[in-house]
Structures are given as structure tokens and as C-alpha cells.
PDB file of N, CA and C in Angstrom:
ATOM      1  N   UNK A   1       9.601  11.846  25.540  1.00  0.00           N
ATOM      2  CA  UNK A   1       8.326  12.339  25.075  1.00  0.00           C
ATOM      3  C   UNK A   1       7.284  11.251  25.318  1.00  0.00           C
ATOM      4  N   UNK A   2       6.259  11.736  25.835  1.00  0.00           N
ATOM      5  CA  UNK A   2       5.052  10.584  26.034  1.00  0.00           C
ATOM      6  C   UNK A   2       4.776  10.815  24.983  1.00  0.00           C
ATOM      7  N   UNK A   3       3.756   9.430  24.713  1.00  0.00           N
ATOM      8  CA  UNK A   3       3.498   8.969  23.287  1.00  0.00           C
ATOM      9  C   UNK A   3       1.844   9.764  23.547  1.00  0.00           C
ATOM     10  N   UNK A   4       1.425  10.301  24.448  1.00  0.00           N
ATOM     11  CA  UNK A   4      -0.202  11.048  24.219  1.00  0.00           C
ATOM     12  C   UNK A   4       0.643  12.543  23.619  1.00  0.00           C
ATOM     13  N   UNK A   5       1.860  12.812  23.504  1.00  0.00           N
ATOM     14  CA  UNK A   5       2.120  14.024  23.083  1.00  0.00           C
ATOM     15  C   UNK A   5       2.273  14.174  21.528  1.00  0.00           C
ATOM     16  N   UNK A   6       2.289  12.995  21.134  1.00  0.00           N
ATOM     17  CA  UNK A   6       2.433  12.787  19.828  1.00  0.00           C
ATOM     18  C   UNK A   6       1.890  11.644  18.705  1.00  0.00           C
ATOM     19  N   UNK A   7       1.693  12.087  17.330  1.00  0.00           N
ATOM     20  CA  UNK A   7       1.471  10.835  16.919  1.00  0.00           C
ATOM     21  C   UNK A   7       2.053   9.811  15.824  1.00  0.00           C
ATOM     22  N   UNK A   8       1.586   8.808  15.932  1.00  0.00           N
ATOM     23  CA  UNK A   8       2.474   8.000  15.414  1.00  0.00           C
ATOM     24  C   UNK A   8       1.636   7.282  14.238  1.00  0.00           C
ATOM     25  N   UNK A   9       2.477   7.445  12.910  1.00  0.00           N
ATOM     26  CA  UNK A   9       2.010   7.037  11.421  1.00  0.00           C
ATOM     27  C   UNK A   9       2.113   5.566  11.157  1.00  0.00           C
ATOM     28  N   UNK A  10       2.162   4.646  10.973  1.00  0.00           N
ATOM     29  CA  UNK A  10       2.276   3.106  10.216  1.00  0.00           C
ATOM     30  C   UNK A  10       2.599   3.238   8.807  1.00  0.00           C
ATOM     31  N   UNK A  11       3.532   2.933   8.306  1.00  0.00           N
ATOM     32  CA  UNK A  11       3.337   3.000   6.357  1.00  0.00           C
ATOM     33  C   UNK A  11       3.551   1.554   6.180  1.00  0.00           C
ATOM     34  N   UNK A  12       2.424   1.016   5.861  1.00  0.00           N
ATOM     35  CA  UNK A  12       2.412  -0.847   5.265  1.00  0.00           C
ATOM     36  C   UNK A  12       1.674  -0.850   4.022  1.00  0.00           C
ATOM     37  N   UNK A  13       1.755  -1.937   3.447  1.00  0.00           N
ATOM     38  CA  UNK A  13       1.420  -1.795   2.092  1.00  0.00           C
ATOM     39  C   UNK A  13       2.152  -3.316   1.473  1.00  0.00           C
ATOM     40  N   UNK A  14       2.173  -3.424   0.703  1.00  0.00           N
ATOM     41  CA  UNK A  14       2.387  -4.767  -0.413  1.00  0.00           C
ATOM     42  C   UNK A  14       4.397  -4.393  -0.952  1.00  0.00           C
ATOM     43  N   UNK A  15       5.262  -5.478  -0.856  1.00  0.00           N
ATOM     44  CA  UNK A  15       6.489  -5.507  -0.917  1.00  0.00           C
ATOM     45  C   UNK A  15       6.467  -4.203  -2.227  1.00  0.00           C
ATOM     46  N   UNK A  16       7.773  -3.764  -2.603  1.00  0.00           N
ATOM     47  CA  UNK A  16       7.950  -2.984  -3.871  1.00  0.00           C
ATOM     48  C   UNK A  16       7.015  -1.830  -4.265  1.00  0.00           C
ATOM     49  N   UNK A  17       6.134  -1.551  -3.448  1.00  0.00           N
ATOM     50  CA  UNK A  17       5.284  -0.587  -3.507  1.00  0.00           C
ATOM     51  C   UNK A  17       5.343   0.826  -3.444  1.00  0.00           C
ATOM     52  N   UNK A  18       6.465   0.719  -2.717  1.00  0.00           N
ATOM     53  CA  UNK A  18       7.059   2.480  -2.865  1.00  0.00           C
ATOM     54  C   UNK A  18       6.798   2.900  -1.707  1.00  0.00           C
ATOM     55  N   UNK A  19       6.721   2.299  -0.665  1.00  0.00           N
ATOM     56  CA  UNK A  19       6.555   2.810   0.913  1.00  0.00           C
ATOM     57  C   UNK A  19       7.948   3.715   1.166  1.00  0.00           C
ATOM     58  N   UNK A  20       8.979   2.853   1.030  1.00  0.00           N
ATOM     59  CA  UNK A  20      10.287   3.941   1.915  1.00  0.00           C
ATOM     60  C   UNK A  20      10.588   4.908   1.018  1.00  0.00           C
ATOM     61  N   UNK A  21       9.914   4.965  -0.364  1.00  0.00           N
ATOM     62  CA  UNK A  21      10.116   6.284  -1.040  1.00  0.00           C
ATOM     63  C   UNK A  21       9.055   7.393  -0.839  1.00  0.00           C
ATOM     64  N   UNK A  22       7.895   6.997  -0.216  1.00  0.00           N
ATOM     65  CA  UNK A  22       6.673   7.825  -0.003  1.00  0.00           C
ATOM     66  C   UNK A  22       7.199   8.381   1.358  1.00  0.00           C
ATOM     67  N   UNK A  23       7.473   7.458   2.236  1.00  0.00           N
ATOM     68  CA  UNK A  23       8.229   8.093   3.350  1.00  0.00           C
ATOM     69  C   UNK A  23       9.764   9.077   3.598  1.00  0.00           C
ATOM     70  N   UNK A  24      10.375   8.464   2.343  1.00  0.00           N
ATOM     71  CA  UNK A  24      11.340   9.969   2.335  1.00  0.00           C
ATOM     72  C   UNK A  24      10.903  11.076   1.527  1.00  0.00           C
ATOM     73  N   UNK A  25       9.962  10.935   1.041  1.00  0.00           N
ATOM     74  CA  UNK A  25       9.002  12.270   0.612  1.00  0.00           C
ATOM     75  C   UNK A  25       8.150  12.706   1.429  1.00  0.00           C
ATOM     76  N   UNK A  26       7.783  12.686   2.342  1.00  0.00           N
ATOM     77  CA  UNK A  26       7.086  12.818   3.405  1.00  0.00           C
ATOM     78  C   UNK A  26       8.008  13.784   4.637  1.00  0.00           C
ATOM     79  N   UNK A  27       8.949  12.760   5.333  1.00  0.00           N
ATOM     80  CA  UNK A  27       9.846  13.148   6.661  1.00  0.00           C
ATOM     81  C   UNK A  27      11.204  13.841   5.884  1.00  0.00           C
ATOM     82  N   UNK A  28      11.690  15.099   6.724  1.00  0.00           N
ATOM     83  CA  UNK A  28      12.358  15.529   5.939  1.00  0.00           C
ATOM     84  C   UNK A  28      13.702  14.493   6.382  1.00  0.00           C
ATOM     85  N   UNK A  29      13.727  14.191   7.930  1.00  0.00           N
ATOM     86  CA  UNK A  29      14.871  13.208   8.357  1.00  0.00           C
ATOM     87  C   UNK A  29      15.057  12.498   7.281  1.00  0.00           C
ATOM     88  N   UNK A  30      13.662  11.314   7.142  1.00  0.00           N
ATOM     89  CA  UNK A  30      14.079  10.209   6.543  1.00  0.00           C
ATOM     90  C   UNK A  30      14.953  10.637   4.751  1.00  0.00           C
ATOM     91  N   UNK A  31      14.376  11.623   4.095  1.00  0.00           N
ATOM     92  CA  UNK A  31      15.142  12.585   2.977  1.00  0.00           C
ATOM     93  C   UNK A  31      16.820  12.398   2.867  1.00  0.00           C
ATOM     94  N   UNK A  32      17.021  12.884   4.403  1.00  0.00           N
ATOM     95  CA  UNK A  32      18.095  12.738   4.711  1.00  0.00           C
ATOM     96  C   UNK A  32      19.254  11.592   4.851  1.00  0.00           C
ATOM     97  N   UNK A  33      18.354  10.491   5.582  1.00  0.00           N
ATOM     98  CA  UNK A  33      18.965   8.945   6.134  1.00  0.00           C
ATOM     99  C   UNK A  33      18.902   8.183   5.258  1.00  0.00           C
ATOM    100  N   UNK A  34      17.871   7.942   4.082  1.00  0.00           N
ATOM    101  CA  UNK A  34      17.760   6.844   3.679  1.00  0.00           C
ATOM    102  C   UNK A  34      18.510   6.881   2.342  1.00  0.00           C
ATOM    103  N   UNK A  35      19.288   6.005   2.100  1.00  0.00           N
ATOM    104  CA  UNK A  35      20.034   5.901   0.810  1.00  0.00           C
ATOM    105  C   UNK A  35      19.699   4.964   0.076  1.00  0.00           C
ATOM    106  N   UNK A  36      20.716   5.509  -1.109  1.00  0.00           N
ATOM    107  CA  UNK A  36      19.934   4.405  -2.177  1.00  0.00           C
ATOM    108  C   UNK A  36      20.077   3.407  -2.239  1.00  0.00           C
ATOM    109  N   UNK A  37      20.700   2.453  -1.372  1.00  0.00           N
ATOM    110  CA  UNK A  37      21.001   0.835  -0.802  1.00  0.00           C
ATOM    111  C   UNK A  37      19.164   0.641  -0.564  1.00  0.00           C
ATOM    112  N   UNK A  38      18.845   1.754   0.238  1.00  0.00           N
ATOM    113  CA  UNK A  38      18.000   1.482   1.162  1.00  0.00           C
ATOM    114  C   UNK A  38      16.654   1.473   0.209  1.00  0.00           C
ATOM    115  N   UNK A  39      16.922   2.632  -1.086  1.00  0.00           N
ATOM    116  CA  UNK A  39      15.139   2.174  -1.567  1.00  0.00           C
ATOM    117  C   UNK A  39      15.529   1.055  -2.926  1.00  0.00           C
ATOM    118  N   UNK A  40      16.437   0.105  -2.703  1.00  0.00           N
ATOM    119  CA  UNK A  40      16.752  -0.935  -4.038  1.00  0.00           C
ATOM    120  C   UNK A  40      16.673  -2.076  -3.130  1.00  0.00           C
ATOM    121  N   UNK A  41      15.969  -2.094  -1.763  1.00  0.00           N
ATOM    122  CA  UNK A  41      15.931  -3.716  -1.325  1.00  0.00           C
ATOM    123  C   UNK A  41      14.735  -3.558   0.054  1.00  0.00           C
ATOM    124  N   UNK A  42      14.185  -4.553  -0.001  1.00  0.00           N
ATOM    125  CA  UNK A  42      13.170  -4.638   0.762  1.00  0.00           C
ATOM    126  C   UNK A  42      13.301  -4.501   2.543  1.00  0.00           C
ATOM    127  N   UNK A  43      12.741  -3.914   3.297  1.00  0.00           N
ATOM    128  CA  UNK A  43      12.711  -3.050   4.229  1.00  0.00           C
ATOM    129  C   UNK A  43      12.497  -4.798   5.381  1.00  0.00           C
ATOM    130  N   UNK A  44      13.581  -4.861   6.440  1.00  0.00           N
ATOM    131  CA  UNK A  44      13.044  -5.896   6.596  1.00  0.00           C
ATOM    132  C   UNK A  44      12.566  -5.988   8.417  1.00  0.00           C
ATOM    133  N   UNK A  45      12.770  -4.764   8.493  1.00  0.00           N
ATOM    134  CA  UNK A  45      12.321  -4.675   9.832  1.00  0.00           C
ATOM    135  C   UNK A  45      11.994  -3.527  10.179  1.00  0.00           C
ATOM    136  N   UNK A  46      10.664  -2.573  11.011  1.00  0.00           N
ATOM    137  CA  UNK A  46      10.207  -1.370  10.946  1.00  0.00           C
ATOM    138  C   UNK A  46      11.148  -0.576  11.394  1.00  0.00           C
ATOM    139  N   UNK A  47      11.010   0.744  10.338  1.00  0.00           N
ATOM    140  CA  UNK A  47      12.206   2.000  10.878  1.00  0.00           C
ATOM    141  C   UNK A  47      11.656   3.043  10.953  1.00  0.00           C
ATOM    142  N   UNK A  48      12.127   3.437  12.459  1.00  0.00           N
ATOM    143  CA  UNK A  48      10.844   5.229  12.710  1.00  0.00           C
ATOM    144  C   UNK A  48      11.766   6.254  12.490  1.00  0.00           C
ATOM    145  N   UNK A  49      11.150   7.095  11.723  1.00  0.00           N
ATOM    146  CA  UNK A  49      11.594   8.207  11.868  1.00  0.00           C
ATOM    147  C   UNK A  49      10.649   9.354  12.026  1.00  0.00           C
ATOM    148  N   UNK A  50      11.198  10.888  12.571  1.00  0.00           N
ATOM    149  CA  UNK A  50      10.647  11.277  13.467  1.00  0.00           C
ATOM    150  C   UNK A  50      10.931  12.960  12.758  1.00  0.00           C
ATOM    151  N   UNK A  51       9.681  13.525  12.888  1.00  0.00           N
ATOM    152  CA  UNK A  51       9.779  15.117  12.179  1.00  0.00           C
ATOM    153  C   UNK A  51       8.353  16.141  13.594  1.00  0.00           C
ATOM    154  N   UNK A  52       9.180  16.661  14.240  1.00  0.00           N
ATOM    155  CA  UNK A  52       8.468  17.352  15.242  1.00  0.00           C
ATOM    156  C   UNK A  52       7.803  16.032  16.439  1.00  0.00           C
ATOM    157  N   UNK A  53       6.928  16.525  16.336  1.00  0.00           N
ATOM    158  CA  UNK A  53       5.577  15.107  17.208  1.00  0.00           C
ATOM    159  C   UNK A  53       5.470  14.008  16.753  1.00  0.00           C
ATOM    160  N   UNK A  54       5.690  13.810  15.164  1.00  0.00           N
ATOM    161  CA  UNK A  54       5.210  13.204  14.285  1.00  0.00           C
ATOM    162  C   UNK A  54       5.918  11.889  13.746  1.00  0.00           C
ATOM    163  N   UNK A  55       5.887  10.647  14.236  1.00  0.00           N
ATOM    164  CA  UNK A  55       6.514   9.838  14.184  1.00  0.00           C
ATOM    165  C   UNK A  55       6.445   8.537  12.860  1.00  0.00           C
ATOM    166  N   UNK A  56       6.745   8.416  11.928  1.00  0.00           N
ATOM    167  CA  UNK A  56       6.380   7.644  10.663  1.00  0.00           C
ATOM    168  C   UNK A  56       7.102   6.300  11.120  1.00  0.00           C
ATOM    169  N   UNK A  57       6.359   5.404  11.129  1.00  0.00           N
ATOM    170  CA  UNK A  57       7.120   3.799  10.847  1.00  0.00           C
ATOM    171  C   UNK A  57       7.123   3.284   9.759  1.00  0.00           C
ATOM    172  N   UNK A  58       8.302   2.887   8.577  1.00  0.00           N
ATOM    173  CA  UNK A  58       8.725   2.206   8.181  1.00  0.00           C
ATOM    174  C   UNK A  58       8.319   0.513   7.927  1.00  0.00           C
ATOM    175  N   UNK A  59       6.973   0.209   8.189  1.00  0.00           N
ATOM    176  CA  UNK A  59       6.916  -1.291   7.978  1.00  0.00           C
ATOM    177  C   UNK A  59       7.119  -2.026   6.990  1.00  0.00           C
ATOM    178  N   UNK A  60       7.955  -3.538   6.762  1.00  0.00           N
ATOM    179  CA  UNK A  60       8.180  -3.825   5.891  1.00  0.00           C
ATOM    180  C   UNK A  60       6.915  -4.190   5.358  1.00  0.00           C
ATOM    181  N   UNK A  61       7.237  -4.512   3.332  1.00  0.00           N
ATOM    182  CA  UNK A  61       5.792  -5.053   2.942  1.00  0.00           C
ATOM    183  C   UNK A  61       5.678  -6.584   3.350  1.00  0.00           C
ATOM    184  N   UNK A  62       4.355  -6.591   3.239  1.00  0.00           N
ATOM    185  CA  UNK A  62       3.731  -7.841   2.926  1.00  0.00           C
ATOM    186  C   UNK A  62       3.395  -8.095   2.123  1.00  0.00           C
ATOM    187  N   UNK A  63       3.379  -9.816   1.688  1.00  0.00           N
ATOM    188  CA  UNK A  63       3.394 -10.400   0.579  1.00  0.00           C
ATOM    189  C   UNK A  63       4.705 -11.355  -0.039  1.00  0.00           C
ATOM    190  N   UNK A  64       5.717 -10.744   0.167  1.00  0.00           N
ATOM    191  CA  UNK A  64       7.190 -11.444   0.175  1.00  0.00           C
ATOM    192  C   UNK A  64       7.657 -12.485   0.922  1.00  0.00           C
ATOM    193  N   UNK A  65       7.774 -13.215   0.098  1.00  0.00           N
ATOM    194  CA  UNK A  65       8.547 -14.659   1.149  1.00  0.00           C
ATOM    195  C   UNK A  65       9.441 -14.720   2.006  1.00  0.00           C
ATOM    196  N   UNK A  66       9.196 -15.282   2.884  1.00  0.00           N
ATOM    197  CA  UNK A  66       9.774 -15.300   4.174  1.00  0.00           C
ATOM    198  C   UNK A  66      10.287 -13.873   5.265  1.00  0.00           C
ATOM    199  N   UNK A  67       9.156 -13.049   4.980  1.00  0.00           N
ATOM    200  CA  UNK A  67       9.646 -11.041   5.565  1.00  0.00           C
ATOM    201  C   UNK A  67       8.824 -11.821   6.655  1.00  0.00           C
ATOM    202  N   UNK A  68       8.855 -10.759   7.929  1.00  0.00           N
ATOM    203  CA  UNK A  68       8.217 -11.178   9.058  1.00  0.00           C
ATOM    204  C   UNK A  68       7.230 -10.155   9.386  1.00  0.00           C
ATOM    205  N   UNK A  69       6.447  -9.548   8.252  1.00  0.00           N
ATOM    206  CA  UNK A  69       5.155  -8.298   7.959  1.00  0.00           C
ATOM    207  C   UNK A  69       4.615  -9.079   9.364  1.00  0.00           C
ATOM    208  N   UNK A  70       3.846 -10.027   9.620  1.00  0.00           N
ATOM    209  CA  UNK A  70       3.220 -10.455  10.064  1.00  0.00           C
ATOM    210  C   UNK A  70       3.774 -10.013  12.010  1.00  0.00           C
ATOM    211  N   UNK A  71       4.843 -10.985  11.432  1.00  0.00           N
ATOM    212  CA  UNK A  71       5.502 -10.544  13.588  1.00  0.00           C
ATOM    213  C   UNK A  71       5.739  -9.125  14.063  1.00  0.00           C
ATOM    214  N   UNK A  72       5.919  -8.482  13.242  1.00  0.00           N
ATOM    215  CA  UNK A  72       6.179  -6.734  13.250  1.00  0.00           C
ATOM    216  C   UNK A  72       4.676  -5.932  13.289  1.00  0.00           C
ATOM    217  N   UNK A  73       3.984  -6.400  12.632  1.00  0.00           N
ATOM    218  CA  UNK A  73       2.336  -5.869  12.696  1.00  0.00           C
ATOM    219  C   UNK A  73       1.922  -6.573  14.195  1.00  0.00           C
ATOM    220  N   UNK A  74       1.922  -8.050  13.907  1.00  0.00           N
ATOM    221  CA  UNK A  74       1.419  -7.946  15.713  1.00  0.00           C
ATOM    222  C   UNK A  74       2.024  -7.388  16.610  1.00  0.00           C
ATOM    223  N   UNK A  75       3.191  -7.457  16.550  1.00  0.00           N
ATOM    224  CA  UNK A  75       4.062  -6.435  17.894  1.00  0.00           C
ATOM    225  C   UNK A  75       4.334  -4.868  17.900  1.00  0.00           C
ATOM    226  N   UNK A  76       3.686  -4.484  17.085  1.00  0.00           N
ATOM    227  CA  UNK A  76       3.859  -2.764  16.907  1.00  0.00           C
ATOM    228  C   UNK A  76       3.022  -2.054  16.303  1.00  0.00           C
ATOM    229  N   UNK A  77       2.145  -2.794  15.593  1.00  0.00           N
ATOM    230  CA  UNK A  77       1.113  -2.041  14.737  1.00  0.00           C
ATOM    231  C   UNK A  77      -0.169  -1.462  15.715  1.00  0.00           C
ATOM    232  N   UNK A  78      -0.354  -2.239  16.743  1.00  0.00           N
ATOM    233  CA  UNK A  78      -1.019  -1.282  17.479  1.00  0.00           C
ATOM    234  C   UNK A  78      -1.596  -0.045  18.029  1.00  0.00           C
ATOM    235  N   UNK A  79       0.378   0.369  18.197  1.00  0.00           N
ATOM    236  CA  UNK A  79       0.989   1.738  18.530  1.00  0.00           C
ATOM    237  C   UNK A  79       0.658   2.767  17.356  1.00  0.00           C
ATOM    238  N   UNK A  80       0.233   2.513  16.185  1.00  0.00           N
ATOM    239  CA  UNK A  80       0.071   3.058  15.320  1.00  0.00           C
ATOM    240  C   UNK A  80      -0.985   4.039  15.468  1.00  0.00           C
ATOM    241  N   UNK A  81      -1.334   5.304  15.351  1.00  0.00           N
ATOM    242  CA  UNK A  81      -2.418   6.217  15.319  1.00  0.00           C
ATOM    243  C   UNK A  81      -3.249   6.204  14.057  1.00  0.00           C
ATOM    244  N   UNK A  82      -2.374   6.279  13.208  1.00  0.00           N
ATOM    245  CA  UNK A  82      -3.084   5.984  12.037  1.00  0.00           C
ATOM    246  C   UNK A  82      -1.945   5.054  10.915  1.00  0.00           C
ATOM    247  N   UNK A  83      -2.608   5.068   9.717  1.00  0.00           N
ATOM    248  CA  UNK A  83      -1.872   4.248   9.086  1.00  0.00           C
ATOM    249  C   UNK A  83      -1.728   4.993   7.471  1.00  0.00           C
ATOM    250  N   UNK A  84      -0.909   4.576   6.896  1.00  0.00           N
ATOM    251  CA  UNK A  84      -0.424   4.717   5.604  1.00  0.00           C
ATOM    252  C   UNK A  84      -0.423   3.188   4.933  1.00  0.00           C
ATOM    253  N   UNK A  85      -1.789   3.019   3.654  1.00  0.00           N
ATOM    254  CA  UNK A  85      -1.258   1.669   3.265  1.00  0.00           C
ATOM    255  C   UNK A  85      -1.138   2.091   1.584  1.00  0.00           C
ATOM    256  N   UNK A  86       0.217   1.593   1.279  1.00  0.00           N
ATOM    257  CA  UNK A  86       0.837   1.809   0.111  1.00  0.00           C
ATOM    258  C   UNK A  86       0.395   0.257  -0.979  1.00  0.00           C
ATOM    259  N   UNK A  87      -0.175   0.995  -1.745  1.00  0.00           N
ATOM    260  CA  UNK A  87      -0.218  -0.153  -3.017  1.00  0.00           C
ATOM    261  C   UNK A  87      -0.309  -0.061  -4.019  1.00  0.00           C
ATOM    262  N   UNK A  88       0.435  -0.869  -5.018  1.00  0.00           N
ATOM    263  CA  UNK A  88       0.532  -0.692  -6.303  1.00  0.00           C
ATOM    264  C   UNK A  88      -0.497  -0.501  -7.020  1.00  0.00           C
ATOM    265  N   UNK A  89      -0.649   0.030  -8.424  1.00  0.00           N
ATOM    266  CA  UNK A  89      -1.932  -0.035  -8.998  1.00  0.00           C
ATOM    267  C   UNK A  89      -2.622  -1.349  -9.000  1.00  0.00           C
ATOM    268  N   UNK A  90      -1.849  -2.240  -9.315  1.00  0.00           N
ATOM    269  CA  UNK A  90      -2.541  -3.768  -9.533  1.00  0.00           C
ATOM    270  C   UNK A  90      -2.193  -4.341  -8.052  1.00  0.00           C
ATOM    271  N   UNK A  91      -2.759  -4.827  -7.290  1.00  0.00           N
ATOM    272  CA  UNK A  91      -2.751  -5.360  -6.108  1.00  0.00           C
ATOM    273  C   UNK A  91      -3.808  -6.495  -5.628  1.00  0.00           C
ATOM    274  N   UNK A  92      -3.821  -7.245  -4.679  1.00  0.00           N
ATOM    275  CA  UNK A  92      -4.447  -8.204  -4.169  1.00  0.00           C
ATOM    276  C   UNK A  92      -4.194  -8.481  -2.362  1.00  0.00           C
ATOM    277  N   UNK A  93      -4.917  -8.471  -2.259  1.00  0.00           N
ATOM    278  CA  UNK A  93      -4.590  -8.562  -0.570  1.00  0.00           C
ATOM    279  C   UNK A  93      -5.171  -9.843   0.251  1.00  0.00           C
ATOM    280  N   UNK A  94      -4.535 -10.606   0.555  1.00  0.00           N
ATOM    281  CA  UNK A  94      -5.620 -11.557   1.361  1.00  0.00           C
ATOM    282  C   UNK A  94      -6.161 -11.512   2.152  1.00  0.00           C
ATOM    283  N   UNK A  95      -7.655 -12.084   2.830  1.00  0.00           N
ATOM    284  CA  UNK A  95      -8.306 -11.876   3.743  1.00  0.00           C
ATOM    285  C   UNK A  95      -7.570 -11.783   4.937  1.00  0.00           C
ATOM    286  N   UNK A  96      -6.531 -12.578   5.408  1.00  0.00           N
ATOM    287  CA  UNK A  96      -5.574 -12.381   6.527  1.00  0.00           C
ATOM    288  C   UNK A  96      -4.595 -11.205   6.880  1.00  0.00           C
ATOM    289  N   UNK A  97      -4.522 -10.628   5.359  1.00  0.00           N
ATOM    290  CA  UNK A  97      -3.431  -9.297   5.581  1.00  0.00           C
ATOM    291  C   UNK A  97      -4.713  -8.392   6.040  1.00  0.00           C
ATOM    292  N   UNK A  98      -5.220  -8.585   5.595  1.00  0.00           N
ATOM    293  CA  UNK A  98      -6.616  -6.948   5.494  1.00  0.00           C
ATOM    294  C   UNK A  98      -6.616  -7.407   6.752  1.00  0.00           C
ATOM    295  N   UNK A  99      -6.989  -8.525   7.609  1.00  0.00           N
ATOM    296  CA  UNK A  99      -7.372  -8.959   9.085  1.00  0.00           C
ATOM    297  C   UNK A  99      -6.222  -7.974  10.038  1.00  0.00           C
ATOM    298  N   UNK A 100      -5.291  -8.238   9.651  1.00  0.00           N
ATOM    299  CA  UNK A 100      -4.285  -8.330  10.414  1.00  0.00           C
ATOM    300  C   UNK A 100      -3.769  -6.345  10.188  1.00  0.00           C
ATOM    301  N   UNK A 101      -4.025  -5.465   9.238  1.00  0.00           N
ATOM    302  CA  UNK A 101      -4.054  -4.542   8.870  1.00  0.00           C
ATOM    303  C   UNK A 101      -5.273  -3.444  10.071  1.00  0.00           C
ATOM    304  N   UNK A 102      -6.096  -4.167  10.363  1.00  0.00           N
ATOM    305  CA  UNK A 102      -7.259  -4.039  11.149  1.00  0.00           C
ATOM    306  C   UNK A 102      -7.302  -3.700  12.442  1.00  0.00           C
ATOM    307  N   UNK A 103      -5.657  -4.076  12.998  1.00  0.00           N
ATOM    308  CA  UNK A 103      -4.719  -4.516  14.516  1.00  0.00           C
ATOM    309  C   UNK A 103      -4.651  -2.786  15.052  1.00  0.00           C
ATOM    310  N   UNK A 104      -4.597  -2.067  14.020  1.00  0.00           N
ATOM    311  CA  UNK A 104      -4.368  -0.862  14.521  1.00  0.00           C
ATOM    312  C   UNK A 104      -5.432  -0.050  14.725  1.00  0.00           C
ATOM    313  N   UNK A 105      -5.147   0.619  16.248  1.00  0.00           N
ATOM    314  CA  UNK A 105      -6.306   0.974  16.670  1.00  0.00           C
ATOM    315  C   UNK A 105      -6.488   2.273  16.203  1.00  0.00           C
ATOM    316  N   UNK A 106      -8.021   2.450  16.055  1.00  0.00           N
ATOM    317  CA  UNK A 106      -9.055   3.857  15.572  1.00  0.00           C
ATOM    318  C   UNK A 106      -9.174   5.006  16.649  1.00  0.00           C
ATOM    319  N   UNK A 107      -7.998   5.950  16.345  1.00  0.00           N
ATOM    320  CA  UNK A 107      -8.233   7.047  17.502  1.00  0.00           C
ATOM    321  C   UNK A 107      -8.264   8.067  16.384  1.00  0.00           C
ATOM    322  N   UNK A 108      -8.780   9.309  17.231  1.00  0.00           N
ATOM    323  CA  UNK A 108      -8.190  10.813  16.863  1.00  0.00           C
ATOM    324  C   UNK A 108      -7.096  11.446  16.571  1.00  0.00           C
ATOM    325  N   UNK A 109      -6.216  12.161  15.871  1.00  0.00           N
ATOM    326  CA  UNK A 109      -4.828  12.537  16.111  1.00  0.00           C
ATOM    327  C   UNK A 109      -4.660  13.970  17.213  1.00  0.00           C
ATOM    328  N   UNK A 110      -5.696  14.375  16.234  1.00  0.00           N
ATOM    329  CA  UNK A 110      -5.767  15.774  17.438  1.00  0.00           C
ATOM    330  C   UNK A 110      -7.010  15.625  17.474  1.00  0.00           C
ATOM    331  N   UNK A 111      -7.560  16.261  18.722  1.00  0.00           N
ATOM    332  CA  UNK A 111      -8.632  17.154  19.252  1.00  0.00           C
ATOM    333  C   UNK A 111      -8.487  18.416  19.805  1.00  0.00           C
TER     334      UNK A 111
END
């Protein structure tokens, strides 16, 4: 599948935030795949999963010591069409995450 045939989601957000649970509420796959190992420990490298066209990534959070949010956003966040950013009620973001959150480019999904 070419990637102009479809689009592709980002879910990032702040560690513990409830990303891979918003995303198995979301994809019915991920419903399926992700177990409960999977929403009791931090996500440590992006995981796509895929419902029609519609492709959701999995990014780990940022904010957590020593996760590699950072090397995974520059190398893939790009690809992102749009984004999902998950955060707790109480949150803080640093000027560098918001920077770096920014990486993904501003298109249309459909026209």
C-alpha cells in the first residue's frame, strides 16, 4: 500500500498517560494484540497498528528516563499525518518536547 493511500496517526504524549490504552480503544487490532503485560509497562519503542487505511503509531512517552521519545520522534514522526498527544490532567512539557512534537508535518487527511 502506498502511504498517499492512507493515513497515518502518531499517539505521543507524557510516559503513563494512557496512550496504549487510548489506542486499544481506538484500533480494533490493537483491542485484540495488546495485553495486559503491555498496558502495565512503558512502551519502549513505536508500535503500528493498522484498521483499514488507517494506520495508528504507538509512540513511546516522553519524559521518562532514559526512553529514546526523542530518537523515535526524529526518525518517524515525520511520517505522521496527524497526531494524537495524550496527557495527563496535570502535565508540563518542555520547550524541547513541544519543539520536537512540531517535527510532524501539517497536511490534509482527506480531500
Amino acid at each position: 500500500m502506498f502511504l498517499s493511500n492512507c493515513a497515518i496517526i502518531g499517539v505521543f504524549g507524557m510516559q503513563q498517560a494512557g496512550k496504549t490504552t487510548t489506542v486499544r480503544r481506538l484500533v480494533q487490532h490493537a483491542a485484540r494484540s495488546i495485553t495486559a503485560r503491555e498496558l502495565t509497562s512503558n512502551t519502549s519503542f513505536p508500535v503500528p497498528y493498522q484498521e483499514g487505511n488507517v494506520h495508528v503509531i504507538d509512540f513511546p512517552g516522553m519524559g521518562g528516563a532514559g526512553n529514546d521519545f526523542d530518537k523515535y520522534t526524529h526518525l518517524y514522526g515525520e511520517i505522521c499525518q496527524a497526531v494524537l498527544v495524550v496527557l495527563p490532567p496535570e502535565f508540563s512539557l518542555t520547550d524541547a518536547e513541544v519543539k520536537l512534537l512540531t517535527l510532524v508535518k501539517v497536511r490534509t487527511l482527506f480531500q
